[in-house]
Protein backbone atom coordinates (compact mmCIF):
# COMPACT_ATOMS: atom_id res chain seq x y z
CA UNK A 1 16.51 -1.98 -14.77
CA UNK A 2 19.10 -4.34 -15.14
CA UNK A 3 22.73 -3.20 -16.58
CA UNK A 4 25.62 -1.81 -14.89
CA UNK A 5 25.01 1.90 -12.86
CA UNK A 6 27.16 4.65 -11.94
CA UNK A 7 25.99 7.72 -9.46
CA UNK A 8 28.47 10.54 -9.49
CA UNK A 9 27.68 12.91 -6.27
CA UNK A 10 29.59 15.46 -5.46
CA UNK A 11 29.28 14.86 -1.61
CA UNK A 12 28.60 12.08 1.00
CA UNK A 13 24.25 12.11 1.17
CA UNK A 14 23.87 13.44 -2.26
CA UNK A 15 23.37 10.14 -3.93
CA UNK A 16 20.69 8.92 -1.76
CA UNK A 17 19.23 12.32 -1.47
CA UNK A 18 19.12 12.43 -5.18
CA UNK A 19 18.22 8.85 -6.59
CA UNK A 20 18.60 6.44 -3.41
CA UNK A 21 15.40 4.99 -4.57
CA UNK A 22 15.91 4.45 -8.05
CA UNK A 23 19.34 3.03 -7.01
CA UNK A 24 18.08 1.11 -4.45
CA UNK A 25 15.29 -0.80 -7.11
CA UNK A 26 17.90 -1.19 -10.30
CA UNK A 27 19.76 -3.35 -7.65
CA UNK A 28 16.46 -5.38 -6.60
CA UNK A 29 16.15 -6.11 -9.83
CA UNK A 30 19.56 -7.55 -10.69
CA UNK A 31 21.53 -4.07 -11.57
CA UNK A 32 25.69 -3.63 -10.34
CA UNK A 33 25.31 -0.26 -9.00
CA UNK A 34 28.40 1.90 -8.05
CA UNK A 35 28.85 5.38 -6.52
CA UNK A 36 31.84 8.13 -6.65
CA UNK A 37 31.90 10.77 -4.24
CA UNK A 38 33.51 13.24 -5.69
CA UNK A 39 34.75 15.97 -2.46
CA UNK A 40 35.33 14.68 0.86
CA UNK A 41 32.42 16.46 2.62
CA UNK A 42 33.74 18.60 5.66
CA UNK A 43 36.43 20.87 5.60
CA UNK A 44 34.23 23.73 3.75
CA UNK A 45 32.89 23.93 7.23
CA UNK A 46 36.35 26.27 8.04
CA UNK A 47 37.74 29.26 6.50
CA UNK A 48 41.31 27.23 5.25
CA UNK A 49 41.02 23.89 4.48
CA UNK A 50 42.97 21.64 6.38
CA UNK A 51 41.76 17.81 6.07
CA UNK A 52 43.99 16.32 8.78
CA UNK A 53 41.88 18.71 11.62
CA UNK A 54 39.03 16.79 9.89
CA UNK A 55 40.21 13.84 9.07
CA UNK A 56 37.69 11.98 11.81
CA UNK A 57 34.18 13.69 10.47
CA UNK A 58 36.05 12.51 6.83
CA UNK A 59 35.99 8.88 8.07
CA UNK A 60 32.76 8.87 9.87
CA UNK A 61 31.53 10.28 6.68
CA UNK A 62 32.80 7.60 4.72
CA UNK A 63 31.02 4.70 6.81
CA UNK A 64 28.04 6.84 6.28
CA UNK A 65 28.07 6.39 2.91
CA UNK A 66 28.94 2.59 2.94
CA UNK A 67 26.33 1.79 5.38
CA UNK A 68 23.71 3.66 3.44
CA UNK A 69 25.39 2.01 0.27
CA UNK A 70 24.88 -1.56 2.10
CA UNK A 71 21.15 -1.12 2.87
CA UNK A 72 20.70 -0.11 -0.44
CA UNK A 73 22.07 -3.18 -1.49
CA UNK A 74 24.63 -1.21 -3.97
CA UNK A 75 28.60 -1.54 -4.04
CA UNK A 76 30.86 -0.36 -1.86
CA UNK A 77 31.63 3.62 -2.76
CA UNK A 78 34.87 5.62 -4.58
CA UNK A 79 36.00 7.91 -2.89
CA UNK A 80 37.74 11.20 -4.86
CA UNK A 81 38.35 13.02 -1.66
CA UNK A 82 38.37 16.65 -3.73
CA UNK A 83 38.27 19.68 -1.73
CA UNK A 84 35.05 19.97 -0.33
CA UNK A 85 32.61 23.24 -1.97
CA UNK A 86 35.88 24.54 -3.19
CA UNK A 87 36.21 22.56 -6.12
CA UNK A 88 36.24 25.44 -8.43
CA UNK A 89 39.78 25.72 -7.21
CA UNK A 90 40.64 22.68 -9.45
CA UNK A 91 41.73 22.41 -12.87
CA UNK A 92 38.51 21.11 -14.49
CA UNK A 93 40.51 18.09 -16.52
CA UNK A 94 41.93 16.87 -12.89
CA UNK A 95 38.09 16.49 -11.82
CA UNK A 96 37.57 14.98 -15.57
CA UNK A 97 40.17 12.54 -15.06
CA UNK A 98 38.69 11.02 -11.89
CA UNK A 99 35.24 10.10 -13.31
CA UNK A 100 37.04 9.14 -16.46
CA UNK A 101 38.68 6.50 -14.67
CA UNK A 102 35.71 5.14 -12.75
CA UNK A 103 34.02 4.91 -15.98
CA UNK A 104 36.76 3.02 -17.58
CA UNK A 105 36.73 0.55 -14.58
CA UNK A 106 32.56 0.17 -14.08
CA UNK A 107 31.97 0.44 -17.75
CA UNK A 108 28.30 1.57 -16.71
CA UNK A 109 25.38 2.29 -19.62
CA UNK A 110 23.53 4.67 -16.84
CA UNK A 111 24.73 7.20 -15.65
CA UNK A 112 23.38 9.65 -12.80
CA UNK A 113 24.62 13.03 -11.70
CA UNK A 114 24.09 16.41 -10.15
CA UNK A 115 21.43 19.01 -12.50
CA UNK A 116 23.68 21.79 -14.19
CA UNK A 117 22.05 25.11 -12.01
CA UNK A 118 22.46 23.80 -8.61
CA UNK A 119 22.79 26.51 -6.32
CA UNK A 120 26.28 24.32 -5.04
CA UNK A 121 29.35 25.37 -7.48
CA UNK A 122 30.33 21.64 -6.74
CA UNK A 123 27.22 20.33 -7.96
CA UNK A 124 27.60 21.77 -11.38
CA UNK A 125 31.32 21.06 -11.94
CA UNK A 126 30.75 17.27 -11.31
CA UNK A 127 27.82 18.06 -13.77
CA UNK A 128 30.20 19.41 -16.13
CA UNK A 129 33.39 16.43 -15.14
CA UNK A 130 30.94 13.69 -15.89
CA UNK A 131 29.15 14.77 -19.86
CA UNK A 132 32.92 15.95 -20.32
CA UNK A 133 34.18 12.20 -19.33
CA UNK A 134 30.94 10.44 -20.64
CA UNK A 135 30.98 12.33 -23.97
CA UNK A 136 29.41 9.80 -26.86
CA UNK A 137 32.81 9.19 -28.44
CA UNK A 138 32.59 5.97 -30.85
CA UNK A 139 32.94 2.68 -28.87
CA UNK A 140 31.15 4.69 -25.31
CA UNK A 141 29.47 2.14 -23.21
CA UNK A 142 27.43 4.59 -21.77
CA UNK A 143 23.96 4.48 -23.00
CA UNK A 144 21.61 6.72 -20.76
CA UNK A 145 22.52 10.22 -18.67
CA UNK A 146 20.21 11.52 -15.96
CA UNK A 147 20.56 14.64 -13.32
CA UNK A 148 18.55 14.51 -10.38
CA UNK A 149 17.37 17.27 -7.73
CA UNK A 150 19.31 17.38 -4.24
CA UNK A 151 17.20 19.34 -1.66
CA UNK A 152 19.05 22.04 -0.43
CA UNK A 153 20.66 23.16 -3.60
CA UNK A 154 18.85 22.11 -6.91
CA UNK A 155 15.56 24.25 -5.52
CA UNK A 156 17.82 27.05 -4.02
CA UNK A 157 19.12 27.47 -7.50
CA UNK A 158 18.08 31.19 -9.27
CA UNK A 159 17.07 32.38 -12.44
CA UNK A 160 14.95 30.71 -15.55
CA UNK A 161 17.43 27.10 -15.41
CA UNK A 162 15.36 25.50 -12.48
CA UNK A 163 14.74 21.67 -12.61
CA UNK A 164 12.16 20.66 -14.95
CA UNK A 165 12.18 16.56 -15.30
CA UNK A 166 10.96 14.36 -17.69
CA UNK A 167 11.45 10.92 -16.60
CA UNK A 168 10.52 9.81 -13.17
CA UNK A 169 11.16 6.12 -11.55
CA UNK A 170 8.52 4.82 -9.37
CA UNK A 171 9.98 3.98 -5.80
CA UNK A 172 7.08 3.66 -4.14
CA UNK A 173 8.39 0.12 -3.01
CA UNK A 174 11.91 1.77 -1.69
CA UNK A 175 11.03 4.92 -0.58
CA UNK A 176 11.42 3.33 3.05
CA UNK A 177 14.36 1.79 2.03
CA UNK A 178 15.69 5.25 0.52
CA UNK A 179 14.96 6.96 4.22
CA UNK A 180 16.99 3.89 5.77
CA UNK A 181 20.28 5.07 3.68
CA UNK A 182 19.34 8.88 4.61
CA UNK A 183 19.33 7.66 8.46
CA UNK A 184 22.68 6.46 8.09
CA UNK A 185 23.64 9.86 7.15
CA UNK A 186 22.60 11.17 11.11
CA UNK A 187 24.91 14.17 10.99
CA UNK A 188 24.28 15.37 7.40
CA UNK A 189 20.45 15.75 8.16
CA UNK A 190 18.85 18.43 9.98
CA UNK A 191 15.12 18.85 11.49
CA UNK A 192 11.75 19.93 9.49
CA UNK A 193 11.50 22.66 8.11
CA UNK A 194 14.95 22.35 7.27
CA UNK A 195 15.27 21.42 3.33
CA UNK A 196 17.45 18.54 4.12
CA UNK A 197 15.22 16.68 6.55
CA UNK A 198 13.56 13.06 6.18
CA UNK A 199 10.04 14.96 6.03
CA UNK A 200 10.90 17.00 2.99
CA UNK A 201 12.61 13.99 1.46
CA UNK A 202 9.28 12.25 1.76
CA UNK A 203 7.14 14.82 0.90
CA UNK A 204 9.28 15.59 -2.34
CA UNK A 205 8.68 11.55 -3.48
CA UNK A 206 4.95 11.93 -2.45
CA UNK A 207 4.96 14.65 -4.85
CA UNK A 208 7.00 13.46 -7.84
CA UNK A 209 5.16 10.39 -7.51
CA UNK A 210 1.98 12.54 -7.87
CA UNK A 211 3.00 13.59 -10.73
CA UNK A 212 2.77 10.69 -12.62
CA UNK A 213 0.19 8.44 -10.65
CA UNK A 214 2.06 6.55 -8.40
CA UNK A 215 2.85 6.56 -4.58
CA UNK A 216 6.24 8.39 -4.84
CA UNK A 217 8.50 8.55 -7.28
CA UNK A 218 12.10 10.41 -7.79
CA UNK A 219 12.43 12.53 -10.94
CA UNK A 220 14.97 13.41 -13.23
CA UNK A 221 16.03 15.46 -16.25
CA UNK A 222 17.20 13.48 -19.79
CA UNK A 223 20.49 14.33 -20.67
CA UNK A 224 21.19 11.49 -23.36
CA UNK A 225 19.21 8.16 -23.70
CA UNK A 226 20.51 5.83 -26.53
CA UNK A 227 18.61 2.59 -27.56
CA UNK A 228 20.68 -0.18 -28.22
């Protein structure tokens, strides 16, 4: 799992939530793993945005994500700082554009994102933003796309596009590792029973990796996988 890696999550906790394992073991084994956050994560919490009233929970949010990107032993994060679960209010190329460029810059040949039919309407335009900026023009570097499940949106999703994967990644080894990053994360998580909790994110690798024989695994849906 060597190469160069690029997560694209829509908000601060989705990429550990979604493939903090499988991010954490390409970088074990000799991987250069990089992460854009797409919206900035808090201001969807009020009826008008206004960033500057949360411009502190921004910032904590921010360390969050670079000290669960530390003990994961990947690079330090992007930022995009898009409006946060009101990014249907862009212009789709402007959301385009900004994973365009981080692609130009990382030049990654894996790529991870959010799955299509997430119940979050940000999940499924950075879904859309990165097969729009990764599409397999002549001369693309990238080699392999992937969309993962985020508890507390992928399974909340409706109707007959639910998340069906067919490639899972064994973390067994960095499942521990995984909840580390997730701790890091204190205010994003809630308590059990609560979707977003460290039990469920357990319990959800303890069944992936069931599915395939192994300890625990994360899972993912194929998008594009080109041998080389």
């Amino acid at each position: 799992m060597t190469g160069r890696v690029l997560v694209v999550a829509s908000h601060p906790d989705d990429e550990i939530l979604g493939v903090g394992g499988t991010l954490a073991r390409h970088a074990a084994e000799g991987a250069s793993v990089d992460i854009l956050i797409m919206a900035e994560g808090a201001t969807s919490r009020d009826n008008e945005r206004d960033a500057k009233a949360r411009a502190s929970e921004i910032t904590e949010l921010r360390k969050s994500a670079a000290q669960a990107a530390k003990i994961l032993g990947l690079n330090a994060p992007r930022f995009g700082g898009l409006p946060d679960n009101r990014m249907d209010s862009l212009e789709l190329l402007d959301v385009v554009k900004l994973v365009e460029v981080a692609v130009a810059e990382i030049r990654p040949d894996t790529v991870y994102t959010h799955h299509p039919y997430d119940l979050n309407v940000d999940h499924r335009i950075t879904h859309e933003a990165v097969l729009t900026a990764c599409r397999p023009l002549p001369g693309s570097v990238v080699s392999s796309i992937y969309t993962y499940e985020t508890v507390s949106s992928t399974e909340w999703g409706v109707g007959g596009n639910t998340f069906v994967p067919t490639h899972f990644v064994d973390i067994s080894a960095y499942l521990e590792s995984k909840i580390a990053a997730l701790e890091a994360y204190e205010s994003e998580m809630r308590s059990a029973p609560h979707a977003r909790s460290l039990e469920t994110v357990r319990a959800l690798a303890k069944l992936r990796g069931s599915s395939v024989g192994v300890a625990a695994a994360e899972a993912f849906c194929v998008v594009r996988q080109i041998r080389r």
